[in-house]
N, C-alpha and C. Protein backbone atom coordinates (compact mmCIF):
# COMPACT_ATOMS: atom_id res chain seq x y z
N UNK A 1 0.84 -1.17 0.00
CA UNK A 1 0.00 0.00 0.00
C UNK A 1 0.89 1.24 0.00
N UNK A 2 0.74 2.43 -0.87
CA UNK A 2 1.66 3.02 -1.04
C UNK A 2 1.00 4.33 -0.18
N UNK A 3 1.04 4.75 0.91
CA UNK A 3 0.69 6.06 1.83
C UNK A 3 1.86 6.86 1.96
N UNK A 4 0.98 8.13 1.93
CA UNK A 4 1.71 9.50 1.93
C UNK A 4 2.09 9.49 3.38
N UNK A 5 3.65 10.33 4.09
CA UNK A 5 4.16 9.68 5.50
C UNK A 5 2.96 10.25 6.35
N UNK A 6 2.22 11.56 6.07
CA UNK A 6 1.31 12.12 6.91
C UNK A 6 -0.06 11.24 7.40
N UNK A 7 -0.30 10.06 6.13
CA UNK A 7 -1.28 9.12 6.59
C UNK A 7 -1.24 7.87 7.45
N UNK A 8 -2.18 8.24 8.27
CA UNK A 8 -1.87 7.09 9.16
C UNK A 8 -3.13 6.24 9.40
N UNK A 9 -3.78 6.16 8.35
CA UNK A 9 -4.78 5.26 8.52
C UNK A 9 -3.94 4.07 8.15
N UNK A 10 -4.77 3.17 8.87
CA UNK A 10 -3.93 1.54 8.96
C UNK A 10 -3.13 1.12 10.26
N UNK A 11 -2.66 2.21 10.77
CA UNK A 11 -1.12 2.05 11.42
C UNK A 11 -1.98 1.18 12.99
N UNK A 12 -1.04 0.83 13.69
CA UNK A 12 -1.35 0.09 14.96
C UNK A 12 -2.06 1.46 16.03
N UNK A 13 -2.63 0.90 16.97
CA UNK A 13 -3.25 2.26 17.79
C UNK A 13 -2.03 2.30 18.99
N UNK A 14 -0.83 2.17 18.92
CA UNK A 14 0.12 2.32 19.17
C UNK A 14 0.30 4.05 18.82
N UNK A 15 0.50 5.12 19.53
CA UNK A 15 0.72 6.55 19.10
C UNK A 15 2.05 6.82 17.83
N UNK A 16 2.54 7.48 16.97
CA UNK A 16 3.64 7.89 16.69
C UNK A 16 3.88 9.29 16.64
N UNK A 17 4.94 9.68 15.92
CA UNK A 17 4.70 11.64 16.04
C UNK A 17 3.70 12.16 15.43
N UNK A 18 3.51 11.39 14.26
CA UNK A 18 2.61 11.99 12.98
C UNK A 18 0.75 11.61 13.52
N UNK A 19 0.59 10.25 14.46
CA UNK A 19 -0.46 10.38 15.13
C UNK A 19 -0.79 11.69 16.12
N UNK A 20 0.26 11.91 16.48
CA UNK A 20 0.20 13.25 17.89
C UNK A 20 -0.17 14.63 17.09
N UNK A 21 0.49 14.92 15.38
CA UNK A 21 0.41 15.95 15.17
C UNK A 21 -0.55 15.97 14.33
N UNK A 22 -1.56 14.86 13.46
CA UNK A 22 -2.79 14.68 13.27
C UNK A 22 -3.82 15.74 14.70
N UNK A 23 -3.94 14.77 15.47
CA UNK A 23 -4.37 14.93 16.84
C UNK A 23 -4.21 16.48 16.84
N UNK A 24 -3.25 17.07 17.41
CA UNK A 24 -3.18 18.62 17.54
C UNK A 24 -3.52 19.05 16.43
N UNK A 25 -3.31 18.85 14.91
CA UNK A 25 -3.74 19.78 13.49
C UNK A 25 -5.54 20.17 13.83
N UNK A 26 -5.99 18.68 14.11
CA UNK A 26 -7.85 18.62 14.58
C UNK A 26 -7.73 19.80 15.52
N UNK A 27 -7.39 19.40 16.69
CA UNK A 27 -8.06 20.62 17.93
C UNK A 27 -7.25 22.25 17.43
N UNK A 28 -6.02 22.03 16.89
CA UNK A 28 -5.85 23.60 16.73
C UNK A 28 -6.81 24.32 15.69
N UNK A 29 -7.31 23.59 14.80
CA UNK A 29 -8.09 23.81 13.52
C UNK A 29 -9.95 24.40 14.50
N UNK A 30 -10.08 23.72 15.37
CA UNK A 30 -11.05 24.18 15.72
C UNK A 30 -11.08 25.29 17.33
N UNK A 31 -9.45 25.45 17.69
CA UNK A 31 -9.28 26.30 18.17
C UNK A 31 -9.08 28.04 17.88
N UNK A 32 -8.70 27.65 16.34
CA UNK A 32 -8.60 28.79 15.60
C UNK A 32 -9.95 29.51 15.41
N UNK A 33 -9.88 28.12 14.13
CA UNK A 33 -11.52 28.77 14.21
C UNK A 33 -12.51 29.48 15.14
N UNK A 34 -12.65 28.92 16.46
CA UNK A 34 -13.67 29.69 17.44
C UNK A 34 -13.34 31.04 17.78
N UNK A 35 -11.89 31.41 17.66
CA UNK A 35 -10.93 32.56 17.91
C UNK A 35 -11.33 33.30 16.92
N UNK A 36 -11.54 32.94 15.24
CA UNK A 36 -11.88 33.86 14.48
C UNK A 36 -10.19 34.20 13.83
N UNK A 37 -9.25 33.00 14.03
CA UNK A 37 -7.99 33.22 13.63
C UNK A 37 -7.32 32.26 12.51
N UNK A 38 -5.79 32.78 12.03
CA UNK A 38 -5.65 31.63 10.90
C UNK A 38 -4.06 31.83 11.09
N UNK A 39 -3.83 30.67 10.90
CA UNK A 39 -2.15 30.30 10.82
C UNK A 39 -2.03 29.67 9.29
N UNK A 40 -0.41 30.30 9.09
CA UNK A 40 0.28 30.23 7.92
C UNK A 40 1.71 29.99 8.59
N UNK A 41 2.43 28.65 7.65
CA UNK A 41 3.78 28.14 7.66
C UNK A 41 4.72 28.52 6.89
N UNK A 42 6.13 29.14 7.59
CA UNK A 42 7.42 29.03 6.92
C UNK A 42 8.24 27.48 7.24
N UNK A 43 8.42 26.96 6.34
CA UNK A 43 9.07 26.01 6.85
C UNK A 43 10.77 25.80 6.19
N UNK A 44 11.49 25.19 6.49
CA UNK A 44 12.95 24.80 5.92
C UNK A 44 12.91 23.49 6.50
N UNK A 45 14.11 23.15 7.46
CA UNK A 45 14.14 21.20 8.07
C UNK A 45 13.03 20.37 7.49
N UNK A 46 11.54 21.02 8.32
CA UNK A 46 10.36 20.44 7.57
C UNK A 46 9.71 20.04 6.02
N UNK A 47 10.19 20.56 5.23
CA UNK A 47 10.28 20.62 4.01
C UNK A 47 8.48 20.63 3.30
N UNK A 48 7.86 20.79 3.92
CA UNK A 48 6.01 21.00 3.98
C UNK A 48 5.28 20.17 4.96
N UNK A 49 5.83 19.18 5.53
CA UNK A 49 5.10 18.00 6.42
C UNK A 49 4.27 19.07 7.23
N UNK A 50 4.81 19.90 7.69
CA UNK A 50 4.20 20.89 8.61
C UNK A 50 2.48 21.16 8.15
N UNK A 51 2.97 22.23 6.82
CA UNK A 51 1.68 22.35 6.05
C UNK A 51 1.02 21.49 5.29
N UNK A 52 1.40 20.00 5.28
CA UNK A 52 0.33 19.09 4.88
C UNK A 52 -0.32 18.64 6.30
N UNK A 53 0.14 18.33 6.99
CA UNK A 53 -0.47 17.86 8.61
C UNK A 53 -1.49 19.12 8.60
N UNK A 54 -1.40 20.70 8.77
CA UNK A 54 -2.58 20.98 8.84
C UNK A 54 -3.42 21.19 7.58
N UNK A 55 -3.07 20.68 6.77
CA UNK A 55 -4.05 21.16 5.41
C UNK A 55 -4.86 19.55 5.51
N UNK A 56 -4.42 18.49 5.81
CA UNK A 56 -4.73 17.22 5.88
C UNK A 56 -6.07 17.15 6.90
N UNK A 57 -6.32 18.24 8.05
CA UNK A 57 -7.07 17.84 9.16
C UNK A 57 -8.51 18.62 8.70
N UNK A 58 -9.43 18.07 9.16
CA UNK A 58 -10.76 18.98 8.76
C UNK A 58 -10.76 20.33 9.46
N UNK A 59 -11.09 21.25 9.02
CA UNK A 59 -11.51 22.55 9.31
C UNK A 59 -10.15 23.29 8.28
N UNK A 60 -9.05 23.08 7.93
CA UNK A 60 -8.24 23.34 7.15
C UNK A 60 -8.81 24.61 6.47
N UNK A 61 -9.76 24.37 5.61
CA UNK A 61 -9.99 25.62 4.77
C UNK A 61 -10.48 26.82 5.50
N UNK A 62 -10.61 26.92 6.59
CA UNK A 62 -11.19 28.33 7.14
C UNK A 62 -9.69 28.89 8.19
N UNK A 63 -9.32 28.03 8.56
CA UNK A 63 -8.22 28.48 9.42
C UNK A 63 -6.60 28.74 8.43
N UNK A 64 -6.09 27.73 7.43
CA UNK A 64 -4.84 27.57 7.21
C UNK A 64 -4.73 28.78 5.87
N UNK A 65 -3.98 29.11 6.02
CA UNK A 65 -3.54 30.37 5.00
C UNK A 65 -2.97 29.54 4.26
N UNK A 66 -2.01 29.10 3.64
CA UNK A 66 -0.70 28.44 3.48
C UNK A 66 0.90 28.58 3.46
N UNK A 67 1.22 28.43 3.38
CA UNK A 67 2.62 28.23 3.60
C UNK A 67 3.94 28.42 2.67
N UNK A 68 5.01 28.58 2.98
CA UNK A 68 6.35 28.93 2.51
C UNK A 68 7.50 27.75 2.77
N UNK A 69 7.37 27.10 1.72
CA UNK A 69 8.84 25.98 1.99
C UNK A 69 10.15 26.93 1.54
N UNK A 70 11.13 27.40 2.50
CA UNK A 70 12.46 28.20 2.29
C UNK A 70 13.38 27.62 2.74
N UNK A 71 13.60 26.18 1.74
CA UNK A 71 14.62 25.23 2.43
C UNK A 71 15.91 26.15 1.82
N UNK A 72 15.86 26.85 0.79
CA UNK A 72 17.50 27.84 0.56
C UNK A 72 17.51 28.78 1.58
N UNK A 73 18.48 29.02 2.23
CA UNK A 73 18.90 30.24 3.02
C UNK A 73 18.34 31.24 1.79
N UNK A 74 18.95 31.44 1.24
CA UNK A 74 18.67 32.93 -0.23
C UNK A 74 16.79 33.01 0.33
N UNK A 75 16.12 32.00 -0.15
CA UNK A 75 14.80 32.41 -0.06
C UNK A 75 14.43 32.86 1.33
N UNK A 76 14.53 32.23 2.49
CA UNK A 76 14.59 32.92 3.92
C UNK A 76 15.00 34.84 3.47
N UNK A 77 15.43 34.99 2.98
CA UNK A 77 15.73 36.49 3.33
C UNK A 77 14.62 37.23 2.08
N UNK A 78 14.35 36.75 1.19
CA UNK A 78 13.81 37.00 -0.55
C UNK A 78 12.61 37.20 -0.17
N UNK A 79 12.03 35.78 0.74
CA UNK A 79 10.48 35.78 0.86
C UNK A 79 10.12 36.26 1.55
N UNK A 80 10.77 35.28 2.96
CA UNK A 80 10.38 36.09 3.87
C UNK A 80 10.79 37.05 4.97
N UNK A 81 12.09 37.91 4.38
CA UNK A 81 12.54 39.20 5.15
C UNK A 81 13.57 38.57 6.59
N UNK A 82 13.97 37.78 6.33
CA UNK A 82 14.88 37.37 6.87
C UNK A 82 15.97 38.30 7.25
N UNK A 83 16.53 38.13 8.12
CA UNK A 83 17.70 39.66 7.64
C UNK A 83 18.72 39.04 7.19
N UNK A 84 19.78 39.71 6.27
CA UNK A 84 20.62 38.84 5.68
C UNK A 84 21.86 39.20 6.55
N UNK A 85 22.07 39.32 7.19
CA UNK A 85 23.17 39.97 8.05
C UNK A 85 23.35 38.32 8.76
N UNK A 86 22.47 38.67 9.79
CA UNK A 86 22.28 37.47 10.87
C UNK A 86 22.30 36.05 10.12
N UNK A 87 21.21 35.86 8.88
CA UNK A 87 22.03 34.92 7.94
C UNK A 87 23.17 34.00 7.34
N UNK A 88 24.11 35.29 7.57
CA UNK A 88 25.72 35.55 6.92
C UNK A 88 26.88 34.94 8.35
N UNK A 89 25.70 35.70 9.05
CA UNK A 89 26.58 35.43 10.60
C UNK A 89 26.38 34.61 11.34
N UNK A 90 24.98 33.90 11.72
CA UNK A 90 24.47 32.88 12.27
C UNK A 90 24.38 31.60 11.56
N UNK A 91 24.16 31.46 10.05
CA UNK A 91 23.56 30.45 9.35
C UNK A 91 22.06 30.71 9.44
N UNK A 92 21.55 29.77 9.11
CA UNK A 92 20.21 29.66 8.84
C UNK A 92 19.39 28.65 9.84
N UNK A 93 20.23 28.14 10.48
CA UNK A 93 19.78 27.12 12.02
C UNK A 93 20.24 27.79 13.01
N UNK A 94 19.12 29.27 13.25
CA UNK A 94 19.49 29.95 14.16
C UNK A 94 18.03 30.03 15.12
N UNK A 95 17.62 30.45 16.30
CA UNK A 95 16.55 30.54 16.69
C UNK A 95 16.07 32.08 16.23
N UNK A 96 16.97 32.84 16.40
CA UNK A 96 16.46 33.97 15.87
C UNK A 96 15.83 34.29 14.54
N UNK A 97 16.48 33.58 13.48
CA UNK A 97 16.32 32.55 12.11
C UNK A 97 14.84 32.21 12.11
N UNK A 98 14.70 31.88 13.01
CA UNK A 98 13.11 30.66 13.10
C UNK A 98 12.11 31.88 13.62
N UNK A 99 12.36 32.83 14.37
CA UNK A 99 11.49 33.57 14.87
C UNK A 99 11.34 34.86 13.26
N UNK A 100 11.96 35.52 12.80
CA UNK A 100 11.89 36.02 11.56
C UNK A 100 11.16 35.33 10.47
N UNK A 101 11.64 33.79 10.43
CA UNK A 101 10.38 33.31 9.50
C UNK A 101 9.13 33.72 9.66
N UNK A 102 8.71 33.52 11.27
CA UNK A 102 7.37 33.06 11.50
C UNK A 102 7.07 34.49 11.68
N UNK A 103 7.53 35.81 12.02
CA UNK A 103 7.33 37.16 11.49
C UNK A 103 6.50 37.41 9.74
N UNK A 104 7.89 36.81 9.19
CA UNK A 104 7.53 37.01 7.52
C UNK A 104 5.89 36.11 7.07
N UNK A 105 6.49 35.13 7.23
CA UNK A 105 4.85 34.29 6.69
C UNK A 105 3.99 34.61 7.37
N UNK A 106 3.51 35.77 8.58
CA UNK A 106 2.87 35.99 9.10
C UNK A 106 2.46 37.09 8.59
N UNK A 107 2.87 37.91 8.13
CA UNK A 107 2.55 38.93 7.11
C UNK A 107 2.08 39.12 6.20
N UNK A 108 2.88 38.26 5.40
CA UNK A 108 3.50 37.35 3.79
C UNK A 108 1.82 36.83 3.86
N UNK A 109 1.14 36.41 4.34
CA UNK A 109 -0.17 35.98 3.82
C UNK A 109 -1.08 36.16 5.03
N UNK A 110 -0.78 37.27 5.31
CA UNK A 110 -1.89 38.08 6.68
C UNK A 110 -2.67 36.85 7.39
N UNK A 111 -1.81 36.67 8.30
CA UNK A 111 -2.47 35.47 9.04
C UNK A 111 -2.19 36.03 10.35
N UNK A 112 -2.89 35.35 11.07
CA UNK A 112 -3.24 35.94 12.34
C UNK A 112 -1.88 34.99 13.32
N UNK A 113 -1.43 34.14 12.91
CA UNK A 113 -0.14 33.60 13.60
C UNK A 113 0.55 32.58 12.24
N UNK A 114 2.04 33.15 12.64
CA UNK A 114 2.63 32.36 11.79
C UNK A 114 3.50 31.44 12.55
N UNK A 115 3.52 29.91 12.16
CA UNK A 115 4.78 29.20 12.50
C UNK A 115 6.15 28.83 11.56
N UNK A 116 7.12 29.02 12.10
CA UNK A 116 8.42 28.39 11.52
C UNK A 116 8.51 26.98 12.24
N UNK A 117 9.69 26.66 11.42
CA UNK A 117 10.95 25.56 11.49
C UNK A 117 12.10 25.44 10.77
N UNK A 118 12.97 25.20 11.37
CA UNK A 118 14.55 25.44 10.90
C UNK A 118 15.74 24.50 11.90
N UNK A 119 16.65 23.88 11.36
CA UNK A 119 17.15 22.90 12.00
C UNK A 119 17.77 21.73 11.04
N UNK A 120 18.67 20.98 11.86
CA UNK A 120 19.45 20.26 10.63
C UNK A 120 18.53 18.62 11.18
N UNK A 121 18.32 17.98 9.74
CA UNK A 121 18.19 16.69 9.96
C UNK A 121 19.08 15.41 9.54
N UNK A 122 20.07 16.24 8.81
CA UNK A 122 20.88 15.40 8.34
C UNK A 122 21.29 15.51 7.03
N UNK A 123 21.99 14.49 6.55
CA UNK A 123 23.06 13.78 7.03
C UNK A 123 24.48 14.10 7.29
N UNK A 124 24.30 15.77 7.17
CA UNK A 124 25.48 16.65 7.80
C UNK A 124 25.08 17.53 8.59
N UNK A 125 26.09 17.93 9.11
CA UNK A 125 25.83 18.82 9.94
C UNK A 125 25.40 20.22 9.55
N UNK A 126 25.12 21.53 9.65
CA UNK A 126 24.77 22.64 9.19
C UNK A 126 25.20 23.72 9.72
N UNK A 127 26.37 24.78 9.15
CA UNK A 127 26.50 26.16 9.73
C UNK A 127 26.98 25.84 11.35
N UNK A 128 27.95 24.66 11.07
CA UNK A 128 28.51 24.24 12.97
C UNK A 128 27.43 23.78 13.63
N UNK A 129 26.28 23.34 13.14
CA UNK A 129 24.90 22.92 13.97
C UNK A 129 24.81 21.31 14.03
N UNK A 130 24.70 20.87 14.98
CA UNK A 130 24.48 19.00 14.66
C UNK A 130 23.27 18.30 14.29
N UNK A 131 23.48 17.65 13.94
CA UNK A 131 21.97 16.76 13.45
C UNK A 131 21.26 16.80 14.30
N UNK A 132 19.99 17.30 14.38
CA UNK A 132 19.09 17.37 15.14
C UNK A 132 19.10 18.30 16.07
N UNK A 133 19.35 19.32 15.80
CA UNK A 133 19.17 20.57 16.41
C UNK A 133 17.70 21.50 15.55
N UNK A 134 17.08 21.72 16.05
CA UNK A 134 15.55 22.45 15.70
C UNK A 134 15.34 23.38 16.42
N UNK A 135 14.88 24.15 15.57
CA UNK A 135 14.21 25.71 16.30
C UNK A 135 12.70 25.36 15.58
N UNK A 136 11.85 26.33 16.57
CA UNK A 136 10.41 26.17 15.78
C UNK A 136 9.86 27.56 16.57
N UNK A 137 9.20 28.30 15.96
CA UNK A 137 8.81 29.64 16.28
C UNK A 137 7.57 29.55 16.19
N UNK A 138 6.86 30.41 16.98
CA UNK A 138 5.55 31.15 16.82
C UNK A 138 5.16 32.45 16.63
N UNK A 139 4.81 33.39 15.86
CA UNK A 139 4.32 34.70 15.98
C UNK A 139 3.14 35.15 15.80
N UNK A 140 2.26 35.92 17.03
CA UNK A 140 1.33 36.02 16.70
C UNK A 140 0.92 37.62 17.84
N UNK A 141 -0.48 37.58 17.53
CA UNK A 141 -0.53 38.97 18.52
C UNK A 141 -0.48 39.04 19.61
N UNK A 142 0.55 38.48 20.21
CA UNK A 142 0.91 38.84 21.40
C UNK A 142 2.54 38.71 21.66
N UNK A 143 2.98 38.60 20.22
CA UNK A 143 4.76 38.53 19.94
C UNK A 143 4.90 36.91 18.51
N UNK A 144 6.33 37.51 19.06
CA UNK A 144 7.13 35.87 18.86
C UNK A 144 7.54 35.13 19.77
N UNK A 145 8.15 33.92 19.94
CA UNK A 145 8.50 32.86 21.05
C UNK A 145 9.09 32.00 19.95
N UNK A 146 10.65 31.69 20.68
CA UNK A 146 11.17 30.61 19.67
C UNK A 146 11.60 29.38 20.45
N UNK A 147 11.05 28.06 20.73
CA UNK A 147 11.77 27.27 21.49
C UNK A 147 12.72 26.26 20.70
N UNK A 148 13.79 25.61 21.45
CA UNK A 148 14.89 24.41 20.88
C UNK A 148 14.13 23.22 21.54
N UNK A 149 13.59 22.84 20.48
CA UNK A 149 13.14 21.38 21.30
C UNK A 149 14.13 20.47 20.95
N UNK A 150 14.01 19.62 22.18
CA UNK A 150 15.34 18.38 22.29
C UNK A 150 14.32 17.35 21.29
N UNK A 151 15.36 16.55 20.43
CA UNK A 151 15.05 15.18 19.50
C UNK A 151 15.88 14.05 20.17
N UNK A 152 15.45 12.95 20.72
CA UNK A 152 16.44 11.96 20.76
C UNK A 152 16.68 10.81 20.03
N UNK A 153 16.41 11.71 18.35
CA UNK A 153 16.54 10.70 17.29
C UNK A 153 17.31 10.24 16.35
N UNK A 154 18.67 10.58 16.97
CA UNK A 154 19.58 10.03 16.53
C UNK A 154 19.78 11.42 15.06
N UNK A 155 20.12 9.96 13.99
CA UNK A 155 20.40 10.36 12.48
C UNK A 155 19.16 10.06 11.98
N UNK A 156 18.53 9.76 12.38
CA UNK A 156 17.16 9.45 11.78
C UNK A 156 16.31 10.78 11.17
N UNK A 157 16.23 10.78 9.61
CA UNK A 157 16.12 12.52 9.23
C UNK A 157 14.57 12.67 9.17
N UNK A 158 13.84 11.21 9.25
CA UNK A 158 12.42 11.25 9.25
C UNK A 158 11.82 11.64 10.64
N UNK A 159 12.64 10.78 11.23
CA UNK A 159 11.83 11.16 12.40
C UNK A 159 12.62 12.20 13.17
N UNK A 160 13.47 13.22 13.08
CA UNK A 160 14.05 14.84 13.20
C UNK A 160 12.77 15.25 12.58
N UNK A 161 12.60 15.48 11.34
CA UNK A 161 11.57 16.19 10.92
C UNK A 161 9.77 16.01 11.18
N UNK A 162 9.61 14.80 11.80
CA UNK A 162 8.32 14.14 12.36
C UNK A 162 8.32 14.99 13.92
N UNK A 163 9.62 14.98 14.59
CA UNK A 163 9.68 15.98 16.07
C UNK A 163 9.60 17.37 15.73
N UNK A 164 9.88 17.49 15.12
CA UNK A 164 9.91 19.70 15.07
C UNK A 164 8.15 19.58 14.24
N UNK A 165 7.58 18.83 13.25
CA UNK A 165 6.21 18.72 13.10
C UNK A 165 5.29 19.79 14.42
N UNK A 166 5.68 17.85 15.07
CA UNK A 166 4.66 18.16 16.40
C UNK A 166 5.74 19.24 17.46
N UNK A 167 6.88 19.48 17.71
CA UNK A 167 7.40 20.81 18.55
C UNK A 167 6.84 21.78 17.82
N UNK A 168 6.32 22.10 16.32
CA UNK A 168 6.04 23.72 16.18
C UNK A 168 4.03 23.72 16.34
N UNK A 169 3.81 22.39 15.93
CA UNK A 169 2.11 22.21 16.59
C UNK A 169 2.18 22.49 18.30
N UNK A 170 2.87 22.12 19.15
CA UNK A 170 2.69 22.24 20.34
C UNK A 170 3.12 23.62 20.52
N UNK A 171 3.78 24.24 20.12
CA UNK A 171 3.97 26.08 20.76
C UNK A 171 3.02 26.38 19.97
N UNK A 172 2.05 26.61 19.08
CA UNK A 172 1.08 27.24 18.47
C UNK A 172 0.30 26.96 19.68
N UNK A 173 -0.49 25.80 19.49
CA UNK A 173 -1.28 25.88 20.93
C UNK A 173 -1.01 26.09 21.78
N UNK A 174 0.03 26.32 22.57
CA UNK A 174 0.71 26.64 23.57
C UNK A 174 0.40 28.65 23.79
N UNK A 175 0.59 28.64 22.94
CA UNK A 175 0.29 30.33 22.38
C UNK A 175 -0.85 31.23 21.74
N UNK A 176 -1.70 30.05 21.51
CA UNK A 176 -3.22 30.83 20.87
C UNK A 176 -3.82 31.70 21.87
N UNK A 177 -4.00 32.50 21.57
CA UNK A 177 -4.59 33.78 22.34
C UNK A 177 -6.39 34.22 21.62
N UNK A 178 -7.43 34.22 22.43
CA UNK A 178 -8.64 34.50 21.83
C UNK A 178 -8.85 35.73 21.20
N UNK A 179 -9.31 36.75 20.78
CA UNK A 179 -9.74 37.54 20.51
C UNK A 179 -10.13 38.04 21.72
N UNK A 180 -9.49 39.90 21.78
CA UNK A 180 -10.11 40.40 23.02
C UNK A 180 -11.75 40.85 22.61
N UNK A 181 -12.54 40.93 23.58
CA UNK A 181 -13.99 40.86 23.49
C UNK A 181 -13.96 42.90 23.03
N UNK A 182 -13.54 43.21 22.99
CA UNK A 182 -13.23 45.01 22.87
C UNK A 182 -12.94 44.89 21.05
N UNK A 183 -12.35 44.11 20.84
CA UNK A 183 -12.48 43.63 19.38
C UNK A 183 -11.38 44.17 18.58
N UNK A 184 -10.21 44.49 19.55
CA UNK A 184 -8.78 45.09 19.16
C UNK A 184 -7.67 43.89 18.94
């Protein structure tokens, strides 16, 4: 049976990452929604898994803007306003890196919160960074927030990129903010 990695119909009821970030795509999709809000993805490490996990979950079309795959450093600064300085000087597996994405695509397609991801999965290392180092950002109206979530997955580049998935689903919810009732 030939399934796309985001599908997990079939699989054992055993959890995996891509079950967990199914799971969160559903409740953030209808957390948005009640908020009257919409998230849009920059991604790089991720390479779209991000924005198919939530385009994959129902409610998708009212909440998800879409998304920016900027796996080149060059496009990070082109698309989405990256600064090229910090770029030049940090690399592109920077947290500060990850928080500027999720600035730009937050703009970049007027969404009410944007998430990044950025981080090496392999099979080299990146800009002095080791395999499996991830940043994943949130920006929304009440800032940015960039956390390093720990992977303990080795070289494994699927499942690096299956953890920063669900690390940039868990700071979105972590960070949804309602609409103030004053309507500002």
């Amino acid at each position: 049976m030939n399934r796309k990695p985001w599908d997990t119909a079939g699989d054992s009821p055993q959890r995996n990452g891509l079950d967990r970030a199914d799971d969160l795509a559903r409740r953030l999709h209808g957390a948005l929604a009640a908020a009257e809000h919409t998230v849009a993805v920059a991604e790089s490490l991720t390479a779209g898994r991000l924005g198919a996990v939530l385009a994959e979950a129902p409610g998708a079309s009212r909440t998800f803007r879409g998304g920016v795959i900027a796996y080149a450093t060059e496009v990070k600064a082109s698309v989405l306003g990256v600064d090229e300085r910090l770029l030049a000087e940090e690399g592109a597996v920077h947290g500060e890196v990850a928080g500027q994405m999720a600035e730009g695509v937050r703009r970049l397609m007027d969404a009410s919160y944007g998430v990044a991801t950025t981080g090496v999965a392999g099979p080299d290392t990146q800009d002095g960074r080791r395999i499996g180092t991830l940043f994943v950002a949130v920006s929304g109206p009440q800032g940015t927030v960039v956390e390093a979530p720990h992977t303990d997955s080795g070289h494994d580049r699927k499942a690096i990129q299956e953890r920063a998935v669900v690390a940039a689903l868990e700071l979105l919810r972590d960070h949804l903010r309602p609409p103030r009732s004053d309507g500002l």
